[in-house]
C-alpha atoms as a PDB file:
ATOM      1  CA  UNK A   1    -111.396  29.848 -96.758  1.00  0.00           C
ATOM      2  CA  UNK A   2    -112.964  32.520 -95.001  1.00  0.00           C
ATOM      3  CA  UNK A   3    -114.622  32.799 -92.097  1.00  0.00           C
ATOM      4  CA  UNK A   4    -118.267  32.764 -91.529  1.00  0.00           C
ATOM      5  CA  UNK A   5    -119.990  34.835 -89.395  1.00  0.00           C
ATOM      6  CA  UNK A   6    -123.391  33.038 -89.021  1.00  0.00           C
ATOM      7  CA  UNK A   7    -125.013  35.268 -86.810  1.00  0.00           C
ATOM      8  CA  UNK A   8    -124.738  38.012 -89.428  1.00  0.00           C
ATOM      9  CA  UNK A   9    -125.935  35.754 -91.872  1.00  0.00           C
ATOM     10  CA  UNK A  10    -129.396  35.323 -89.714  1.00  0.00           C
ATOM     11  CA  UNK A  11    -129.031  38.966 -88.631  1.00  0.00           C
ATOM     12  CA  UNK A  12    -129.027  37.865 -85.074  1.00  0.00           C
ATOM     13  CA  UNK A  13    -126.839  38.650 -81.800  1.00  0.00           C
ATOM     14  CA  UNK A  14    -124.414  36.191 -80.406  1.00  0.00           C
ATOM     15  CA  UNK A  15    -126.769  36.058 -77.238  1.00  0.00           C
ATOM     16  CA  UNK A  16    -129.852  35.642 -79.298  1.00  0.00           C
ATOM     17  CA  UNK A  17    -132.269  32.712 -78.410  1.00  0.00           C
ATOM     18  CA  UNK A  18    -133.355  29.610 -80.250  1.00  0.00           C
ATOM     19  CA  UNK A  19    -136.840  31.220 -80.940  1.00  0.00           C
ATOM     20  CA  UNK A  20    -135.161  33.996 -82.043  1.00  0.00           C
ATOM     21  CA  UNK A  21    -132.939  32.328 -84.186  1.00  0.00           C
ATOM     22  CA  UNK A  22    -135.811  30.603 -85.718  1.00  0.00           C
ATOM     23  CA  UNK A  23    -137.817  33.167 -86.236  1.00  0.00           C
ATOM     24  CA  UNK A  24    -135.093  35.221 -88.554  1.00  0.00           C
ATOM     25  CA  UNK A  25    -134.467  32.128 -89.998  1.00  0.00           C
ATOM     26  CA  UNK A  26    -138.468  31.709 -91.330  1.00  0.00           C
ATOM     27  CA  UNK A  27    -138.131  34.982 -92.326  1.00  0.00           C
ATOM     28  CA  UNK A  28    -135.298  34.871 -94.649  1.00  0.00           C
ATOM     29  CA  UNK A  29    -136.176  31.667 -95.905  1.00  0.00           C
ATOM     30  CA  UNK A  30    -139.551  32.825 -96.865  1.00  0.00           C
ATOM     31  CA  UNK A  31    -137.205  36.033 -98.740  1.00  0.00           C
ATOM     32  CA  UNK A  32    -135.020  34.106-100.717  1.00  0.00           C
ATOM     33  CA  UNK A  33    -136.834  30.797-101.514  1.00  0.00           C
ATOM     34  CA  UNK A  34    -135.772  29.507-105.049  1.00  0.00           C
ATOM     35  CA  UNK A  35    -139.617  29.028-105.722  1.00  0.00           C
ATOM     36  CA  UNK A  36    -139.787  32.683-104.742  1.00  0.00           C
ATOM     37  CA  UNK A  37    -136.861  33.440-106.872  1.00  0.00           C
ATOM     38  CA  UNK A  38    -136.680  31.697-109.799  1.00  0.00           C
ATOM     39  CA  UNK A  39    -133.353  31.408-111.986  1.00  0.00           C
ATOM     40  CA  UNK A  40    -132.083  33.663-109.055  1.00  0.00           C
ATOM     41  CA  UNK A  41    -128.174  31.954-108.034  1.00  0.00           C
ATOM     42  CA  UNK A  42    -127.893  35.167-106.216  1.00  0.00           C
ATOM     43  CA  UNK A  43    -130.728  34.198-104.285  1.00  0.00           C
ATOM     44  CA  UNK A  44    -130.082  30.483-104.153  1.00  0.00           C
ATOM     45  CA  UNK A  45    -126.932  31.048-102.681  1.00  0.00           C
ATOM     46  CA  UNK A  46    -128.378  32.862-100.025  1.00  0.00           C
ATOM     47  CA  UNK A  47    -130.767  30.723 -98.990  1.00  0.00           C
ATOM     48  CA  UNK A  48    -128.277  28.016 -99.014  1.00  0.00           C
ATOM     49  CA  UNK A  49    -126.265  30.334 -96.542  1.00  0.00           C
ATOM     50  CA  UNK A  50    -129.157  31.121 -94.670  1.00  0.00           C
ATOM     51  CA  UNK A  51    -130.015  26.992 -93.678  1.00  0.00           C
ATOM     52  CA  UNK A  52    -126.549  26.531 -93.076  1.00  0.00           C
ATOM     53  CA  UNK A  53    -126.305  29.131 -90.003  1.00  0.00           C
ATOM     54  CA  UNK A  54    -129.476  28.013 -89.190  1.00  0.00           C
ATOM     55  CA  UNK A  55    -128.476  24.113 -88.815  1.00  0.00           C
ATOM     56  CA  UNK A  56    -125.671  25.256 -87.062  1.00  0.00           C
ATOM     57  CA  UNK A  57    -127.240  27.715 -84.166  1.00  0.00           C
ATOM     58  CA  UNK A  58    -130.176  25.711 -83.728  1.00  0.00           C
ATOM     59  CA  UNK A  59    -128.242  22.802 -82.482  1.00  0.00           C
ATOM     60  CA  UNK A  60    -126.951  23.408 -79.297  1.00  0.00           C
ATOM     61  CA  UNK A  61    -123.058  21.035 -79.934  1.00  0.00           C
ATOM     62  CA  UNK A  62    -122.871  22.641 -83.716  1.00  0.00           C
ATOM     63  CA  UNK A  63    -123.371  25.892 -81.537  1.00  0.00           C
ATOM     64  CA  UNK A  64    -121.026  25.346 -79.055  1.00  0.00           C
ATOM     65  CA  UNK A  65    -118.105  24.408 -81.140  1.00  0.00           C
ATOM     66  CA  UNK A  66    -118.755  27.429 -82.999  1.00  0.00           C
ATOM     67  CA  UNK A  67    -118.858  29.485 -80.490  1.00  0.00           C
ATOM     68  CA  UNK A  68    -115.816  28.710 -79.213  1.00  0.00           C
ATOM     69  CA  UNK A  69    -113.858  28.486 -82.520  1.00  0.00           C
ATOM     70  CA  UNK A  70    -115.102  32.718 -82.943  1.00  0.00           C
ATOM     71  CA  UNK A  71    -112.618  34.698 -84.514  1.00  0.00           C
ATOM     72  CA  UNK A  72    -110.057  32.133 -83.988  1.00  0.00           C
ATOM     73  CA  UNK A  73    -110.766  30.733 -86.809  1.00  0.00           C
ATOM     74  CA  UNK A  74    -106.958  31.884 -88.614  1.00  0.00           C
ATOM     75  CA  UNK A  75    -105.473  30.124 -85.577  1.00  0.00           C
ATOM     76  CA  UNK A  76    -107.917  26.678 -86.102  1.00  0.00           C
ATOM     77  CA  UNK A  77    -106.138  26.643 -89.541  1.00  0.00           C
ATOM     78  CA  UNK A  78    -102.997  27.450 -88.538  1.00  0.00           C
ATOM     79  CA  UNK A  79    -103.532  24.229 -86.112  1.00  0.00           C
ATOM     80  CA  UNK A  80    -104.230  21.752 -88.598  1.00  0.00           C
ATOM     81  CA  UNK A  81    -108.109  22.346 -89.066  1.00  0.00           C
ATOM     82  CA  UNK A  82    -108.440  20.193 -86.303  1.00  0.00           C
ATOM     83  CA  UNK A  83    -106.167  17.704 -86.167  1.00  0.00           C
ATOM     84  CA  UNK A  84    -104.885  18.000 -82.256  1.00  0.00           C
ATOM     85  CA  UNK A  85    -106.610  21.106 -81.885  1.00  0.00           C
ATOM     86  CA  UNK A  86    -107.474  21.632 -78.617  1.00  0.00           C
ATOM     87  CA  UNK A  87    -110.680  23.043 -78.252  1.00  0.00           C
ATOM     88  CA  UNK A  88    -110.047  24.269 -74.355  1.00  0.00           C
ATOM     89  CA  UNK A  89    -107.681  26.500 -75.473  1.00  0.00           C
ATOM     90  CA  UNK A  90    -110.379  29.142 -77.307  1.00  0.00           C
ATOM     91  CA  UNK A  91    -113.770  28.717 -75.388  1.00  0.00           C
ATOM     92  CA  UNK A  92    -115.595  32.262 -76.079  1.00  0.00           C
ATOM     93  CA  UNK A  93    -118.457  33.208 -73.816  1.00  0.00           C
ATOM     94  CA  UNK A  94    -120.811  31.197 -76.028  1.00  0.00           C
ATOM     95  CA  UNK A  95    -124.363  31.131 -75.431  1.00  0.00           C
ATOM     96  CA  UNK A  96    -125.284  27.414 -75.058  1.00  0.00           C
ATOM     97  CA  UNK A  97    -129.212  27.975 -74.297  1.00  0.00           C
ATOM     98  CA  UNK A  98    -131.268  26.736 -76.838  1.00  0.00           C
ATOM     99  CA  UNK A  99    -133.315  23.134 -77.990  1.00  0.00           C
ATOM    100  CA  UNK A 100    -132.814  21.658 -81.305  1.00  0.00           C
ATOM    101  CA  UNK A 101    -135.222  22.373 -84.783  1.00  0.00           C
ATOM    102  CA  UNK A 102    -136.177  20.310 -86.775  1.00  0.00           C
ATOM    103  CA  UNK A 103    -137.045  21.770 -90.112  1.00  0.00           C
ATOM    104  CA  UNK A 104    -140.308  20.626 -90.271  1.00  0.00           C
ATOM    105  CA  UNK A 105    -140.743  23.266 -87.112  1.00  0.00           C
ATOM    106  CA  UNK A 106    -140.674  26.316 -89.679  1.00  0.00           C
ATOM    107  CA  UNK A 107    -143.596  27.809 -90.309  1.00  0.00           C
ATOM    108  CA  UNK A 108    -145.795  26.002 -92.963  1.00  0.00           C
ATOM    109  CA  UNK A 109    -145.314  27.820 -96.092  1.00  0.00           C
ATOM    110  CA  UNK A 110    -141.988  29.529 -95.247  1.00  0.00           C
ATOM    111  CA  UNK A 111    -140.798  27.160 -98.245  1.00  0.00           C
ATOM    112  CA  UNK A 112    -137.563  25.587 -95.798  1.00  0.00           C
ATOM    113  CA  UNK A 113    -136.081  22.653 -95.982  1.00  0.00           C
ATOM    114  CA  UNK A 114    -133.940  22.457 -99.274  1.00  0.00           C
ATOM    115  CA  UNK A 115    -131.144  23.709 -97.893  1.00  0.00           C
ATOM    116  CA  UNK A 116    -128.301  22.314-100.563  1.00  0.00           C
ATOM    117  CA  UNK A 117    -124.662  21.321 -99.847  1.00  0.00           C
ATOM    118  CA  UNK A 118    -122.353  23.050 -96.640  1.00  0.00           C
ATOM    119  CA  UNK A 119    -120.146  25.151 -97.439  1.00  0.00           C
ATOM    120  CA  UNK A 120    -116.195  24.372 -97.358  1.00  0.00           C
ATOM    121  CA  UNK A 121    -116.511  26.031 -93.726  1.00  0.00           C
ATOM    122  CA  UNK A 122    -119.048  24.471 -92.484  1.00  0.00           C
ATOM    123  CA  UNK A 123    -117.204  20.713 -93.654  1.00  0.00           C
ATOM    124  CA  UNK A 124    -113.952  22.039 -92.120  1.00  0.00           C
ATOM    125  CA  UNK A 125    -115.415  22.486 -88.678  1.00  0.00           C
ATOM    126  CA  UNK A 126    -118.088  20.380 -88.206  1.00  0.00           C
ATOM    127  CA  UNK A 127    -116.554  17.319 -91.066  1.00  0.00           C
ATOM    128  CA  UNK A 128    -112.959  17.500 -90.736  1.00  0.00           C
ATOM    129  CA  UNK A 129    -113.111  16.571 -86.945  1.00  0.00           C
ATOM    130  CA  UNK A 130    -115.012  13.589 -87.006  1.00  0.00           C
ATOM    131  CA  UNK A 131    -118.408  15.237 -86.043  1.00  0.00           C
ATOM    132  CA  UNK A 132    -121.839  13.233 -87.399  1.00  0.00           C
ATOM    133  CA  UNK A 133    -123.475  14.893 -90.411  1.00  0.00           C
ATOM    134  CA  UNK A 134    -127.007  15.478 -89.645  1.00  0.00           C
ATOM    135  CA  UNK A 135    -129.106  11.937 -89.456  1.00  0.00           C
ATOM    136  CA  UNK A 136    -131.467  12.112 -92.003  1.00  0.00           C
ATOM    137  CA  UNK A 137    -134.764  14.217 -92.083  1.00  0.00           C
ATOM    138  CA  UNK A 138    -137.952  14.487 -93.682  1.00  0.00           C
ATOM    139  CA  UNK A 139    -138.191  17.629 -95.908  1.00  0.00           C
ATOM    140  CA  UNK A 140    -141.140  20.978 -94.669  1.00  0.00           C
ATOM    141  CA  UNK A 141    -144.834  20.262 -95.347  1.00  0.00           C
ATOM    142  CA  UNK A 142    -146.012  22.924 -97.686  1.00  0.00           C
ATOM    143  CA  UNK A 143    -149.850  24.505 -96.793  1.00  0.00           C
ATOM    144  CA  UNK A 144    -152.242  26.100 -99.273  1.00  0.00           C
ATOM    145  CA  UNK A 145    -155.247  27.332 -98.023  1.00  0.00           C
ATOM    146  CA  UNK A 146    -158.160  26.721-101.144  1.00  0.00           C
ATOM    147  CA  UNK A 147    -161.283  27.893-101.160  1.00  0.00           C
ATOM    148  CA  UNK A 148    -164.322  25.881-102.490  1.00  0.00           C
ATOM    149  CA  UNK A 149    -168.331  26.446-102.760  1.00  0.00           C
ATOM    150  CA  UNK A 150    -170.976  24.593-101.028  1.00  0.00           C
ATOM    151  CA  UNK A 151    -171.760  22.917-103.733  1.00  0.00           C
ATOM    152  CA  UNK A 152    -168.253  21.494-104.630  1.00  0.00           C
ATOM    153  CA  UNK A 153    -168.142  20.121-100.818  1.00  0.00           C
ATOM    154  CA  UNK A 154    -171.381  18.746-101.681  1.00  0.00           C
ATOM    155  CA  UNK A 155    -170.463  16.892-104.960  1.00  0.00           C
ATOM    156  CA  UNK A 156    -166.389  17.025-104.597  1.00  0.00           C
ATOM    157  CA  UNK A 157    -164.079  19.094-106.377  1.00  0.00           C
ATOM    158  CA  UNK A 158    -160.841  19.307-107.710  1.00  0.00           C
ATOM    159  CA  UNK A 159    -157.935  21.702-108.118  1.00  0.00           C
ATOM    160  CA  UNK A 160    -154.532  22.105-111.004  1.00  0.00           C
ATOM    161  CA  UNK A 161    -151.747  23.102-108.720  1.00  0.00           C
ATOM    162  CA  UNK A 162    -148.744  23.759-110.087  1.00  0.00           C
ATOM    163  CA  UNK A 163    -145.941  22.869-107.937  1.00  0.00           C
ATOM    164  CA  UNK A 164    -142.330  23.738-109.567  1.00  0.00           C
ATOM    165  CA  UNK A 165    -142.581  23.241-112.755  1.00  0.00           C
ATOM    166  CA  UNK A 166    -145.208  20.840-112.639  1.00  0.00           C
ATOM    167  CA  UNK A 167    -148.940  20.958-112.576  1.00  0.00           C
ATOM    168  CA  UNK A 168    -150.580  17.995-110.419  1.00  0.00           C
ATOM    169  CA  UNK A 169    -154.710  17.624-109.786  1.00  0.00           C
ATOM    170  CA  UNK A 170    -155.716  16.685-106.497  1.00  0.00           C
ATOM    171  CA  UNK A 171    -158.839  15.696-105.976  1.00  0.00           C
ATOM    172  CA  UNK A 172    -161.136  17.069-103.001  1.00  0.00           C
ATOM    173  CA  UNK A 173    -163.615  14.475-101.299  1.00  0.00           C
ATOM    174  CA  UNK A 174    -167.385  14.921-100.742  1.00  0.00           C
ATOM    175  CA  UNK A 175    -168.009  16.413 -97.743  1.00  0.00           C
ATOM    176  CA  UNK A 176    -164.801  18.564 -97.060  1.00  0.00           C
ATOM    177  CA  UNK A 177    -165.621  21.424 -94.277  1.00  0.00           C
ATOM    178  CA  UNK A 178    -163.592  24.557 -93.869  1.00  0.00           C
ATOM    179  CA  UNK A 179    -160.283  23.166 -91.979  1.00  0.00           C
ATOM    180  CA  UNK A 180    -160.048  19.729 -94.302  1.00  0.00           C
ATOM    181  CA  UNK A 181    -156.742  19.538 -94.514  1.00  0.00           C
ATOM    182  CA  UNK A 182    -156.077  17.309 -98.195  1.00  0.00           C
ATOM    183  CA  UNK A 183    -152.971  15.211 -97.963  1.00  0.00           C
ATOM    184  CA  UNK A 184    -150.448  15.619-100.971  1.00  0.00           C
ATOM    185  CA  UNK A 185    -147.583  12.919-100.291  1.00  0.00           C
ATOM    186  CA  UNK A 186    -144.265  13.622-101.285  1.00  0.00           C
ATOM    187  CA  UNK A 187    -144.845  17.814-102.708  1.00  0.00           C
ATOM    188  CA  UNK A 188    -143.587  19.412-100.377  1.00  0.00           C
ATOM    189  CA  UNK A 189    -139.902  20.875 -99.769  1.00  0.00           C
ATOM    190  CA  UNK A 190    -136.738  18.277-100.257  1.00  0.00           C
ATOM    191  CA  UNK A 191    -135.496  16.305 -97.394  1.00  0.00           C
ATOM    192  CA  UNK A 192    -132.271  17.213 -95.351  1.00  0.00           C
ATOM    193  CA  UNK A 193    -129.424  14.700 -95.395  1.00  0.00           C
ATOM    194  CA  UNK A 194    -131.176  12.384 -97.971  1.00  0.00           C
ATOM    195  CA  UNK A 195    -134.102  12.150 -96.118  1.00  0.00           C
ATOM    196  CA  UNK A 196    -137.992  12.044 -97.618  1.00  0.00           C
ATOM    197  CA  UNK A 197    -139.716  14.677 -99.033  1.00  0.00           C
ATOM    198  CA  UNK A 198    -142.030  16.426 -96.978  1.00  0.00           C
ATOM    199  CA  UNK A 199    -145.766  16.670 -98.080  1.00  0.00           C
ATOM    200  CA  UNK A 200    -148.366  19.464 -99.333  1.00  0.00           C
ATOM    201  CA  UNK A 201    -151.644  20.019 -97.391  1.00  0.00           C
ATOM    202  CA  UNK A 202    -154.343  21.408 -99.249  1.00  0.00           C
ATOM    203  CA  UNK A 203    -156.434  23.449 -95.991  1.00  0.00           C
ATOM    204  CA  UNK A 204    -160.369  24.088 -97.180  1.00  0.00           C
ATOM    205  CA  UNK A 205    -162.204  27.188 -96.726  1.00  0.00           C
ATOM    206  CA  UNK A 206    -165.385  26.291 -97.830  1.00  0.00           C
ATOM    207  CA  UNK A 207    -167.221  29.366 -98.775  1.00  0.00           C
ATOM    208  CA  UNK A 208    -170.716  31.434 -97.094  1.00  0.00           C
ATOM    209  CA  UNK A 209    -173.512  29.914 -99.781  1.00  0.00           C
ATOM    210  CA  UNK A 210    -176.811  32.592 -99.766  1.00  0.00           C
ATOM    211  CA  UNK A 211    -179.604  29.876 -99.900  1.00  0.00           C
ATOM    212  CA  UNK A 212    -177.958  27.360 -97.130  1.00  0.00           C
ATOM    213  CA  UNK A 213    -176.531  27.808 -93.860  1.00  0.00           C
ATOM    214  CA  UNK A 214    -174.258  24.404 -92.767  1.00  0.00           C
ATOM    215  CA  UNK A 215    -173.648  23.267 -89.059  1.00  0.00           C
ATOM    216  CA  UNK A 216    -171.469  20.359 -89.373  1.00  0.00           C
ATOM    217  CA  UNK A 217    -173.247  17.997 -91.957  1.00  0.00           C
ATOM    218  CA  UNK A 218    -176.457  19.442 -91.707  1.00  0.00           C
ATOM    219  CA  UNK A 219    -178.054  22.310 -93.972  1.00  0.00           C
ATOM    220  CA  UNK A 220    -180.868  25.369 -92.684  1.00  0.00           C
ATOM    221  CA  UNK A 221    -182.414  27.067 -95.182  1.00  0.00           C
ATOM    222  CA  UNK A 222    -185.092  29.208 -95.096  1.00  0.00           C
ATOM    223  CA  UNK A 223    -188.291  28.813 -97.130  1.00  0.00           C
ATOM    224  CA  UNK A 224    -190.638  31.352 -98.042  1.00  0.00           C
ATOM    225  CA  UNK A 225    -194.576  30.076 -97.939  1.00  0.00           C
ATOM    226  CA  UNK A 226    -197.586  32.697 -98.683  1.00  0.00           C
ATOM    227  CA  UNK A 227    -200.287  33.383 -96.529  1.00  0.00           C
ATOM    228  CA  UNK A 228    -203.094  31.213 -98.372  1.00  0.00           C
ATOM    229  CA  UNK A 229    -200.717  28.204 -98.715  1.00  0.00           C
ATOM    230  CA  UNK A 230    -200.110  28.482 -94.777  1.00  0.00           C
ATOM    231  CA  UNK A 231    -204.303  28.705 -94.121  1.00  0.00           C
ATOM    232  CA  UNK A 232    -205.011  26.322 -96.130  1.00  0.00           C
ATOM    233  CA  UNK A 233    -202.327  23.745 -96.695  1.00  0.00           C
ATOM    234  CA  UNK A 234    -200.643  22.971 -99.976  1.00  0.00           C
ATOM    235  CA  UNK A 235    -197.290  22.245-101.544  1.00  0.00           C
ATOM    236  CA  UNK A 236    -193.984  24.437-100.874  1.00  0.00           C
ATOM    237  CA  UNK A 237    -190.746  24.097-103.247  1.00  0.00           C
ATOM    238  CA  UNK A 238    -187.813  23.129-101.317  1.00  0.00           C
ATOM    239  CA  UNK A 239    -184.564  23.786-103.208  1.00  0.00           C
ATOM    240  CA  UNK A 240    -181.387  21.151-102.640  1.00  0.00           C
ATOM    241  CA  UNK A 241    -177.985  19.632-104.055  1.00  0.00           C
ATOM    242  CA  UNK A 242    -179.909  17.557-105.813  1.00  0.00           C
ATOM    243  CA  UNK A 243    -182.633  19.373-107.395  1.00  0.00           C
ATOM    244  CA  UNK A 244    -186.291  20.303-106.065  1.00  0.00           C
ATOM    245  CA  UNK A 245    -188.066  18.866-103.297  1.00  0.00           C
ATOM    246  CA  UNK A 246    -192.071  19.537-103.156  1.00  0.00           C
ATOM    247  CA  UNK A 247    -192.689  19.731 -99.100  1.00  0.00           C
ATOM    248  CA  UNK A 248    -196.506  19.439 -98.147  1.00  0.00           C
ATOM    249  CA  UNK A 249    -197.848  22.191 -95.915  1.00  0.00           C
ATOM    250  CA  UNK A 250    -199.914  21.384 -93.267  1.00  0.00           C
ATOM    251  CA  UNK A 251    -203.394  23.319 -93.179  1.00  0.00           C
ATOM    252  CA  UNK A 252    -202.918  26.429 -90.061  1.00  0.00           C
ATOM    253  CA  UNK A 253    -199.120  26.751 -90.277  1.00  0.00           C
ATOM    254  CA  UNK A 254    -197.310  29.465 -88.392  1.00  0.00           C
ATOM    255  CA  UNK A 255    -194.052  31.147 -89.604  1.00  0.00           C
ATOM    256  CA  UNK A 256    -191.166  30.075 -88.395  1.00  0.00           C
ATOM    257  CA  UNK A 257    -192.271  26.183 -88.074  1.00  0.00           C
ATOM    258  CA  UNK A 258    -189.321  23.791 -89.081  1.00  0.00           C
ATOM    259  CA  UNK A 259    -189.697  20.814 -91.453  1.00  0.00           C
ATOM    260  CA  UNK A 260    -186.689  18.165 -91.174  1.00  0.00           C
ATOM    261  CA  UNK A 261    -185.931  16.804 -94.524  1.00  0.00           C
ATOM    262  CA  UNK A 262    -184.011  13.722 -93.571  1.00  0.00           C
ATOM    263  CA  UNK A 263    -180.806  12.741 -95.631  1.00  0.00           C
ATOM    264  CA  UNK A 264    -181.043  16.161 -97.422  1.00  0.00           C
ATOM    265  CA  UNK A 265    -178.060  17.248 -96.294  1.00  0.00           C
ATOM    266  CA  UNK A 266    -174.015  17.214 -96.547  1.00  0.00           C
ATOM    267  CA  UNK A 267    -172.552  14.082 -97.222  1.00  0.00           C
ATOM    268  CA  UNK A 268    -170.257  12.752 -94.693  1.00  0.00           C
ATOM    269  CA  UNK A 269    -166.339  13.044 -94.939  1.00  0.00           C
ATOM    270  CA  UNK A 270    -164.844   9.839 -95.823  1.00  0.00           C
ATOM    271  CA  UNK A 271    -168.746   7.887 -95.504  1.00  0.00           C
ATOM    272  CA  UNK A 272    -170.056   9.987 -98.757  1.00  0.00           C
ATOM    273  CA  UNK A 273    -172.966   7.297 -98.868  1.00  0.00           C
ATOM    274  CA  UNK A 274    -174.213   9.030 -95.498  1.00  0.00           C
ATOM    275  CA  UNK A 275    -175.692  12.505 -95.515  1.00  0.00           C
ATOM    276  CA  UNK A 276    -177.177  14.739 -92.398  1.00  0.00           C
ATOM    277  CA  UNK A 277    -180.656  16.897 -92.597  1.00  0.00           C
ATOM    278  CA  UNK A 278    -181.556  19.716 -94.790  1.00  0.00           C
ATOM    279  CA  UNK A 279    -183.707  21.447 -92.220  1.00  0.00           C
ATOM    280  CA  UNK A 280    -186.904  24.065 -93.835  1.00  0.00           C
ATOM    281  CA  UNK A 281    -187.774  26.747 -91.591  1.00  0.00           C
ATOM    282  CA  UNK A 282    -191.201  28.330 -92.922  1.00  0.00           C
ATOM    283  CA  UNK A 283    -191.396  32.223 -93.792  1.00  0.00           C
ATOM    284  CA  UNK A 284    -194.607  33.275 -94.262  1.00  0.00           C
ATOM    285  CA  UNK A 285    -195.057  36.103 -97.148  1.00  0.00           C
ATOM    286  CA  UNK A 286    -197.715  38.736 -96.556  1.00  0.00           C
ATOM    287  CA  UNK A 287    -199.491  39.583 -99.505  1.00  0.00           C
ATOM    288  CA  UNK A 288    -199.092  43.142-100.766  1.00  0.00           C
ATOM    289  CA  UNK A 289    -200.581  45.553-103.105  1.00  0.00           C
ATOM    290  CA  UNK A 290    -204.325  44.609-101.713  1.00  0.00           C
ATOM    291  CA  UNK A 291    -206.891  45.773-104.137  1.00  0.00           C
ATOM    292  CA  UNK A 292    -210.202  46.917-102.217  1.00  0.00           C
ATOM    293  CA  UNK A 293    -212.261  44.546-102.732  1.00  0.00           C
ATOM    294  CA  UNK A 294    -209.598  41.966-101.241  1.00  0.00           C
ATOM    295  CA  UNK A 295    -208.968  44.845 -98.239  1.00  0.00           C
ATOM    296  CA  UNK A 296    -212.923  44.317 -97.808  1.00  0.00           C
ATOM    297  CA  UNK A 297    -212.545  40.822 -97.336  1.00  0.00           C
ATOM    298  CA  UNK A 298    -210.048  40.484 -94.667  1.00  0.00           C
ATOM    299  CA  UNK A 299    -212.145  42.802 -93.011  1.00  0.00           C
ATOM    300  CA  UNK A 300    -215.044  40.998 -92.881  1.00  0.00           C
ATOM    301  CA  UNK A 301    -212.479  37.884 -91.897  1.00  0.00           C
ATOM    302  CA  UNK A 302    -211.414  40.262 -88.888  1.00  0.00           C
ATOM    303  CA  UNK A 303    -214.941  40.946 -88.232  1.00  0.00           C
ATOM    304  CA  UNK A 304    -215.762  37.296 -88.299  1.00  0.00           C
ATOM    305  CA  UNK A 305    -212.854  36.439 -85.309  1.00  0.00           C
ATOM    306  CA  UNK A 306    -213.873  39.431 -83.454  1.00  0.00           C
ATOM    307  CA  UNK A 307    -210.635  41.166 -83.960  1.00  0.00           C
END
C-alpha cells in the first residue's frame, strides 16, 4: 500500500500547529461534506481522507509515530509492518507541539464527524502494532440559525427541517428570544468509533416587529391619542397578542406619559403561564387641516390662558 502523506492531504506544513491543522481541517470538511455532495464517492472519499489525517495530526502519539515513520515507510514494510520494528532507528524531526481535538471542537456547521473506516495505512501503522483505536466519541452538533416573528415567539412556532433524507418538525416554545438555542437529540453528525450521535441546535433570531419593541419579556409600543381625547379624557385602543385592549385616558394627559399594562406581555421561556408588561407610551396627534372657524376657536382658547 502506498504511502500517505497526510499533511498534503490537509494542505498543511510538517511544522504546522494544532490550530492550524484544525482550521484546514474545518475547511475541507465543510468542502467535501457528503450532505454537501450528494451521490458524490469522489467526494466521500475525500472527506474520509480528510478525517483520517486529521485524527492522526491532531493527536500528539498518532503524530509522533508518524512523524517518525516519514518516508520510511518502504523500509517499515520491509521490517515486518511492525513486528520488531524499532522505532529509534527512524525518528524525523517531528513536530510534537500540539493538544488533542475532539471532533465536537469543529466549528458548528462544518458538517464533521462522520469520518468512515481508516484506510489500510492508517490500520497498518497505528492497528498492526498494538496501538488503541480511538475510545469512543460523540458525533458534531449541527447549528441552524431560524428566524421567527414576534408573534410566533409569542404563541410558539414550528419548523419542517429536512435533515438527510428525512424531514423532522421541531417544535419552538412560547417565549423563545433571539439566541434560544432548540435542542434536537440525536440529528446531528455520526459518532466516531461507535460512539452517539451528536445533536442539532435550532439558534432563534427572532425578528424587528413595527408595532412592538421587546426588552427581555416585556413589550413598548407606542400609542397614538388625539388632542381632544388627551383634554378631556376618554378611551384609547391598545393593540396586543391577544387582540384589543380599550385603555382609559385620564382627563389633562401629556404626550409621552406611559401606561403599564400588566401581564400584556411575552410569555416566559419554559413558565408560558407567566407573561411580563406591555408598556403604552402616549403620542399625542395634532389635529390638522383646521378650518377657520376651528382656527378662531383655539384662538380665543389662547386668548383665554393669556398665551
Amino acid at each position: 500500500m502506498d504511502y500517505k502523506d497526510y499533511y498534503k492531504v490537509l494542505g498543511v506544513d510538517k511544522n504546522a500547529s494544532t490550530d492550524d491543522i484544525k482550521k484546514a481541517y474545518r475547511k475541507l470538511a465543510r468542502k467535501y461534506h457528503p450532505d454537501v455532495n450528494p451521490n458524490d464517492k469522489v467526494a466521500e472519499d475525500r472527506f474520509k481522507e480528510i478525517n483520517e489525517a486529521n485524527e492522526v495530526l491532531t493527536d500528539p502519539d498518532k503524530r509522533a509515530k508518524y512523524d517518525r515513520l516519514g518516508s520510511s515507510w518502504q523500509a517499515y514494510q520491509r521490517a515486518g509492518g511492525g513486528s520488531g520494528f524499532d522505532w529509534s532507528e527512524w525518528v524525523s524531526s517531528a513536530n510534537r507541539g500540539g493538544g488533542y481535538v475532539d471532533l465536537n471542537d469543529i466549528l458548528s456547521g462544518s458538517g464533521a464527524g462522520r469520518a468512515g473506516g481508516f484506510s489500510d495505512f492508517f490500520e497498518a501503522i497505528f492497528g498492526s502494532m498494538g496501538q488503541a483505536r480511538s475510545a469512543p466519541r460523540q458525533g458534531q452538533d449541527y447549528t441552524q440559525k431560524v428566524e421567527i416573528s414576534l408573534e410566533e415567539a409569542f404563541n410558539g412556532a414550528s419548523r419542517v427541517l429536512r435533515v438527510g433524507e428525512r424531514r423532522i418538525e421541531v417544535k419552538i416554545p412560547k417565549g423563545a428570544k433571539t439566541g434560544t438555542k432548540v435542542r434536537v437529540r440525536g440529528e446531528g453528525a455520526e459518532g466516531a468509533s461507535g460512539g452517539p450521535k451528536g445533536d442539532l441546535y435550532l439558534e432563534i433570531q427572532v425578528v424587528t416587529h413595527p408595532t412592538f419593541e421587546r426588552v427581555g419579556d416585556d413589550l413598548y409600543t407606542e400609542l397614538p391619542v388625539d388632542l381632544y381625547t388627551a383634554i378631556l379624557g376618554g378611551e384609547a385602543t391598545v393593540p396586543t397578542f391577544k387582540g384589543k385592549i380599550k385603555l382609559r385616558i385620564p382627563p389633562e394627559t401629556q404626550s409621552g406619559r406611559t401606561f403599564r399594562l400588566k401581564g400584556q406581555g411575552m410569555p416566559q421561556l419554559k413558565q408560558s403561564d407567566e407573561r411580563g408588561d406591555l408598556y403604552a407610551k402616549v403620542v399625542v396627534q395634532l389635529p390638522q387641516n383646521l378650518t377657520p372657524e376651528e382656527i378662531a376657536l383655539f384662538e380665543e382658547l389662547a386668548d383665554m390662558r393669556g398665551l
